[in-house]
N, C-alpha and C. Protein backbone atom coordinates (compact mmCIF):
# COMPACT_ATOMS: atom_id res chain seq x y z
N UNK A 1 61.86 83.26 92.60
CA UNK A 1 62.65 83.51 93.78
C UNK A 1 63.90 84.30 93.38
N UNK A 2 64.07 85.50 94.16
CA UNK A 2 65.42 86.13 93.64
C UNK A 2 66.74 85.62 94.10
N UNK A 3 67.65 85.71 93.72
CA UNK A 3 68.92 85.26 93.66
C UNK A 3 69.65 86.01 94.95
N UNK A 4 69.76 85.45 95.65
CA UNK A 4 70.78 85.88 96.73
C UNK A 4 72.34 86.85 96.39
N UNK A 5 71.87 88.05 96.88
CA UNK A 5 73.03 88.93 96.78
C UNK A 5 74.50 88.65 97.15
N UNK A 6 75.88 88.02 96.24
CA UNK A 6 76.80 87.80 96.80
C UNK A 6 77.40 89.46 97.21
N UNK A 7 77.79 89.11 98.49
CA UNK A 7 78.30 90.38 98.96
C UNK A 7 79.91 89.86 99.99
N UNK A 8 80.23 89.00 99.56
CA UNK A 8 81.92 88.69 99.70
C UNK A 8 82.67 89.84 98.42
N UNK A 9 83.51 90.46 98.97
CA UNK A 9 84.72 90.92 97.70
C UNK A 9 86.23 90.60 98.65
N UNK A 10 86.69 90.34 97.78
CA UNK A 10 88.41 90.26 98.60
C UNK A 10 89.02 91.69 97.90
N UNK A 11 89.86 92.12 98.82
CA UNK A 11 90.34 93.00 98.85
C UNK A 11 92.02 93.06 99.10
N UNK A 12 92.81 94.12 98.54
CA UNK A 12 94.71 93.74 98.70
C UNK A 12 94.51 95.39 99.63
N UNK A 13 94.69 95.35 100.86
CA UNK A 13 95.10 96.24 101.56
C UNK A 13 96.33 96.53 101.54
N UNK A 14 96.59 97.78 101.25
CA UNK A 14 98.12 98.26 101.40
C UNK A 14 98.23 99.90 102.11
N UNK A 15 99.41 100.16 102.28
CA UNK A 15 99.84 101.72 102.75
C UNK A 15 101.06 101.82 101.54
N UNK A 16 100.66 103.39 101.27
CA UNK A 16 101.88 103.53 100.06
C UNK A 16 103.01 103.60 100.56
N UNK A 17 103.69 103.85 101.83
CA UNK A 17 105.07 103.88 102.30
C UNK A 17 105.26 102.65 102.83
N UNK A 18 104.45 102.15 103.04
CA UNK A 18 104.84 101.03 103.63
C UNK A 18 105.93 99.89 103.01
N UNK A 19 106.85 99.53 103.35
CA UNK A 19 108.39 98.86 102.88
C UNK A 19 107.62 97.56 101.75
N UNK A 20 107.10 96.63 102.78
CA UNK A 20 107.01 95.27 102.17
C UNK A 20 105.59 95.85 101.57
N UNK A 21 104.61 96.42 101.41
CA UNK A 21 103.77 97.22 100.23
C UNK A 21 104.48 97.38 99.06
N UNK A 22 105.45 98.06 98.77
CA UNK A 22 106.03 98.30 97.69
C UNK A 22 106.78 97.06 96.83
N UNK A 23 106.74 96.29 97.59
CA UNK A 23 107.40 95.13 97.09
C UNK A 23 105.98 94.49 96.54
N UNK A 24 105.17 94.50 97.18
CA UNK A 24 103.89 92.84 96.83
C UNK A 24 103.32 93.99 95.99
N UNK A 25 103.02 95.43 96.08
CA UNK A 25 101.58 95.92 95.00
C UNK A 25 102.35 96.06 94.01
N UNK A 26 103.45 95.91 92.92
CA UNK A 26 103.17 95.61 91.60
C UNK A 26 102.95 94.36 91.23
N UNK A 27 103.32 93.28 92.20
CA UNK A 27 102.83 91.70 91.87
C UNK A 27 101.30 92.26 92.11
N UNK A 28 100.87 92.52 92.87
CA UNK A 28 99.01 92.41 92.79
C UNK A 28 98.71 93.18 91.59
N UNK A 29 99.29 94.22 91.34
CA UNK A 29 98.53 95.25 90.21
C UNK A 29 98.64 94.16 89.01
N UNK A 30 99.97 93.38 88.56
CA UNK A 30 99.70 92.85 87.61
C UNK A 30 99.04 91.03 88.07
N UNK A 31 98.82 90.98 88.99
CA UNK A 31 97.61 89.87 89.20
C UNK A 31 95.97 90.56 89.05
N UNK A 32 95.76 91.26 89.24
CA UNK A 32 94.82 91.74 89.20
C UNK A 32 94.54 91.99 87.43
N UNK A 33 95.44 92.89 86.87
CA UNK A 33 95.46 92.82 85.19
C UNK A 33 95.21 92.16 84.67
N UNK A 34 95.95 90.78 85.24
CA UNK A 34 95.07 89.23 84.50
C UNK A 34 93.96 88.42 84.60
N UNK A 35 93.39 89.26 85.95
CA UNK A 35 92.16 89.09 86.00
C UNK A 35 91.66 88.73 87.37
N UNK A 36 92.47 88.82 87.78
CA UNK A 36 92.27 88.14 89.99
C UNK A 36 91.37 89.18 90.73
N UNK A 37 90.15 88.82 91.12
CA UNK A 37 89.16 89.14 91.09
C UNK A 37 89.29 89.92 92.85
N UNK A 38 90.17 91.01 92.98
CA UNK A 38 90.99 91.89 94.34
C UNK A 38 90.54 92.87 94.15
N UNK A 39 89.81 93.93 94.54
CA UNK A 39 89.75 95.10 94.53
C UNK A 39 91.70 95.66 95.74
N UNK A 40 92.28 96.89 95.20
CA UNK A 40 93.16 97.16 95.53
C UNK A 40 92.27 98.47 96.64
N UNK A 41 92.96 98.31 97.82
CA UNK A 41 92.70 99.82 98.38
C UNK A 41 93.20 100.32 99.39
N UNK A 42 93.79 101.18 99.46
CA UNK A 42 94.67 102.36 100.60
C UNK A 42 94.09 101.53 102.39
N UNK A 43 94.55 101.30 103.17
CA UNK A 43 94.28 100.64 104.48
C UNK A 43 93.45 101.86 104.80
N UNK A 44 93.91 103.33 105.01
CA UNK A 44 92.94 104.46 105.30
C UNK A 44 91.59 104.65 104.77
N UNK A 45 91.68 104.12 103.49
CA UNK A 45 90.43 104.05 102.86
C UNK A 45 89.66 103.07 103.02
N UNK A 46 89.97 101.89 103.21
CA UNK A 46 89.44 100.66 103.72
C UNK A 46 89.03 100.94 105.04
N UNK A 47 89.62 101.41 106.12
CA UNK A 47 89.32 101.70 107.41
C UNK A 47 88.07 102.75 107.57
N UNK A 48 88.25 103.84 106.37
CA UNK A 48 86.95 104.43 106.55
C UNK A 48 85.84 103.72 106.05
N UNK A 49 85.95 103.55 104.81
CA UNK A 49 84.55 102.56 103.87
C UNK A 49 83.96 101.80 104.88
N UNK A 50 85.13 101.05 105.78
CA UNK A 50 84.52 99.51 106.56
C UNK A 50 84.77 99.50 107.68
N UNK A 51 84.89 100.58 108.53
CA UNK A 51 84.75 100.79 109.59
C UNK A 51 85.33 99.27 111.12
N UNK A 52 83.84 98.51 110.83
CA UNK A 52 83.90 97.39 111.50
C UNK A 52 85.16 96.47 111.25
N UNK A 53 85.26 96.30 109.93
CA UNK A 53 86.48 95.66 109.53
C UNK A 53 87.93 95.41 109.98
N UNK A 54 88.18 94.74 111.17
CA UNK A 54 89.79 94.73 111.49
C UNK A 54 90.79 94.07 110.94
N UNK A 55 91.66 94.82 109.72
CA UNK A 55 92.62 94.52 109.56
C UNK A 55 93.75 95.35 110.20
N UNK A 56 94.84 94.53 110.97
CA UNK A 56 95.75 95.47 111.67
C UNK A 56 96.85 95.51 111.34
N UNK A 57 97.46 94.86 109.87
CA UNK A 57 98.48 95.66 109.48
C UNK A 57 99.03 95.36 107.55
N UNK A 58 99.60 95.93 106.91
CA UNK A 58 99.88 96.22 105.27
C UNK A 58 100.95 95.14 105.56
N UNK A 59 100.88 95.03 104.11
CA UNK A 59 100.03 94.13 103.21
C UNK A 59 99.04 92.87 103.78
N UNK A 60 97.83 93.42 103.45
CA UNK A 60 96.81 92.41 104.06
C UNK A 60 96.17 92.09 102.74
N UNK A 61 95.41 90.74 102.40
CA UNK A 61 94.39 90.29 101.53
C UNK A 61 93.38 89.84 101.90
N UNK A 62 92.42 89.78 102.37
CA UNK A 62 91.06 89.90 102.62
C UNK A 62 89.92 90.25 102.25
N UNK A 63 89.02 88.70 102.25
CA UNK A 63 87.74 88.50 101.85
C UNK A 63 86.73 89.57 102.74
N UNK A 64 85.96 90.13 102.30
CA UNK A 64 85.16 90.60 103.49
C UNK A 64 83.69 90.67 102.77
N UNK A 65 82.86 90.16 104.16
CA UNK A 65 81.19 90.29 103.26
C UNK A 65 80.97 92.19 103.58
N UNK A 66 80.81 92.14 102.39
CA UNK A 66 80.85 94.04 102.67
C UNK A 66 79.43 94.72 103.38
N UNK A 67 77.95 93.12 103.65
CA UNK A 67 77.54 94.01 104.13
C UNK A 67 77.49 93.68 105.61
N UNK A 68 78.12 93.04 106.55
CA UNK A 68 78.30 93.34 107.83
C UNK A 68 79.62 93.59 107.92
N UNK A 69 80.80 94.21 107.32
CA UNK A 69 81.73 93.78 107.33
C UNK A 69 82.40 93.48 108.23
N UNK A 70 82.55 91.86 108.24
CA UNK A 70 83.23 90.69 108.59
C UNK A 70 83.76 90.15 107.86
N UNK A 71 85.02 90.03 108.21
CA UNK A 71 86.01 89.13 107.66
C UNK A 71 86.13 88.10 107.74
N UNK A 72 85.41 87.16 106.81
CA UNK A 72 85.23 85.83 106.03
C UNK A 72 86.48 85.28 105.98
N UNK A 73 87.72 85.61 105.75
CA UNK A 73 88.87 85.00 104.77
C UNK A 73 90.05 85.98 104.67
N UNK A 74 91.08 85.44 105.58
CA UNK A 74 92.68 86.41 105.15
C UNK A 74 93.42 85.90 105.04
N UNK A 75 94.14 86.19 103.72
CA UNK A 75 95.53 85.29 103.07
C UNK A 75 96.62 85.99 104.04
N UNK A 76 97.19 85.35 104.94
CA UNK A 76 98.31 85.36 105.67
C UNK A 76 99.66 85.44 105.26
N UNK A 77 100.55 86.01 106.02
CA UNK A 77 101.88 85.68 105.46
C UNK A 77 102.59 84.64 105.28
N UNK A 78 101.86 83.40 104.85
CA UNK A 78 102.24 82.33 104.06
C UNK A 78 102.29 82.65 102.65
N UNK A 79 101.31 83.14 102.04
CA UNK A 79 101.46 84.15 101.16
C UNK A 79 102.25 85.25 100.45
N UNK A 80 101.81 86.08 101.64
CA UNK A 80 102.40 87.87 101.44
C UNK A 80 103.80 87.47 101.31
N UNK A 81 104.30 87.03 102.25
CA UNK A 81 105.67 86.72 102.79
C UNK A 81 106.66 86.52 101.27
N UNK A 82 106.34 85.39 100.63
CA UNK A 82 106.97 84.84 99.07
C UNK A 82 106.45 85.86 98.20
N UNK A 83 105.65 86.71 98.13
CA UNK A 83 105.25 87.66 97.26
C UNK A 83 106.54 88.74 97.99
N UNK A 84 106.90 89.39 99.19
CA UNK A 84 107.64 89.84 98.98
C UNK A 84 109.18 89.61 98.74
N UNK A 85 109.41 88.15 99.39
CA UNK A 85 111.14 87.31 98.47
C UNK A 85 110.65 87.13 96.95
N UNK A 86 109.77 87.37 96.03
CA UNK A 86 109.83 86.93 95.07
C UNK A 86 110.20 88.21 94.27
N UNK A 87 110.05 89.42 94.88
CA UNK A 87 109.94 91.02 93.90
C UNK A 87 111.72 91.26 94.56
N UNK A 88 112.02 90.73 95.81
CA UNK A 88 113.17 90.89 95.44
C UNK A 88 114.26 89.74 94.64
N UNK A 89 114.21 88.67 95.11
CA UNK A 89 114.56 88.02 93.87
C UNK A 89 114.41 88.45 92.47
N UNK A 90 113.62 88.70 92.31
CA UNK A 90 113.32 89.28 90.25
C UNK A 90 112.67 90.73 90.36
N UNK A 91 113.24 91.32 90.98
CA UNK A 91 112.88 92.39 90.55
C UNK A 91 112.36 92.95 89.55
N UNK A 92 112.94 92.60 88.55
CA UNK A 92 112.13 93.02 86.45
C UNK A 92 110.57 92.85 86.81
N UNK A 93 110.00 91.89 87.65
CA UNK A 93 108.62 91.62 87.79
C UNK A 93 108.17 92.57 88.18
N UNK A 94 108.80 93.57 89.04
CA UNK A 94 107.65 94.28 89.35
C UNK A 94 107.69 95.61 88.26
N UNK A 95 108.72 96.10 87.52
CA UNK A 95 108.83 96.95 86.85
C UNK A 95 108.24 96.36 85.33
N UNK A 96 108.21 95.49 85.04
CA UNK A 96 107.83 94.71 83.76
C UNK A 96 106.72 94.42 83.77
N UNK A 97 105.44 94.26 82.00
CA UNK A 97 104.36 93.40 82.28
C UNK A 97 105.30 91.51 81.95
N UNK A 98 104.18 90.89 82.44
CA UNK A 98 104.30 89.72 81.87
C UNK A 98 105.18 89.64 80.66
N UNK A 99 104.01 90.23 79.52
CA UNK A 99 104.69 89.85 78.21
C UNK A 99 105.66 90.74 77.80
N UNK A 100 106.17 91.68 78.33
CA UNK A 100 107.81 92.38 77.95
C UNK A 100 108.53 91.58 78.36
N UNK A 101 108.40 91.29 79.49
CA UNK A 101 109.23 90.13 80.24
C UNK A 101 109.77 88.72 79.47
N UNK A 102 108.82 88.54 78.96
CA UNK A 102 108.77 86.95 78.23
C UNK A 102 109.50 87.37 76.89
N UNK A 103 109.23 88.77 76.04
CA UNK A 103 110.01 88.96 74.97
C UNK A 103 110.91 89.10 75.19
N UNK A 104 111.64 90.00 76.65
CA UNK A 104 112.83 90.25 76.52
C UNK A 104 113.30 88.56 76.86
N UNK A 105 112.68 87.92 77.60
CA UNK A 105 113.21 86.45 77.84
C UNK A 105 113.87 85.68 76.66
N UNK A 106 112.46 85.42 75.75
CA UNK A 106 112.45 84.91 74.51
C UNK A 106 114.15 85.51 73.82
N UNK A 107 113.86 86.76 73.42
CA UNK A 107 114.87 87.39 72.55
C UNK A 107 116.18 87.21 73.13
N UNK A 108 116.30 87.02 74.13
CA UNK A 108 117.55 87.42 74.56
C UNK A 108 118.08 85.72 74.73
N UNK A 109 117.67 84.63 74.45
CA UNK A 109 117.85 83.46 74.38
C UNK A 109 119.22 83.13 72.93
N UNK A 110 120.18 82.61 73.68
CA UNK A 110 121.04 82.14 72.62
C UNK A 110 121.03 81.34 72.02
């Protein structure tokens, strides 16, 4: 018996001008680096690929079964929201990886 095709992917919708975009996509780029299983993609590009798909506005995260696409699953701004107070609070996060961060942490310890 063959194995049933998973066809869920979650996805980090963004627009590049978009204000609170610029704040959450270097937290996703480096969640994703560590391994968070998001495909990243332009809302225009998502809108063409998936047509059916309604997401109606950046920064969105969303599960979608890609082959009816329906949206299974969207991380809300319970979420998004602290991802963007958190890049302004610490800003270094979004310009920093992890581990520069932690050296300059480490080193700079008296």
């Amino acid at each position: 018996m063959a194995k049933a095709k998973n066809t869920k992917q979650w996805f980090y919708v963004y627009m590049s001008g978009c204000g609170p975009c610029k704040k959450v996509t270097p937290l996703m780029d480096m969640a994703i680096s560590c391994g968070l299983n998001v495909q990243k993609i332009l809302f225009n590009d998502f809108r063409t690929k998936y047509p059916k798909a309604q997401v109606r506005g950046t920064p969105s995260i969303v599960c979608l079964d890609t082959e009816n696409q329906s949206i299974v699953n969207q991380i809300d701004n319970a979420i998004v929201s602290p991802l963007i107070d958190l890049s302004s609070a610490a800003p270094e996060l979004t310009t920093m990886t992890f581990p520069e961060l932690l050296v300059e942490r480490v080193n700079n310890v008296s």
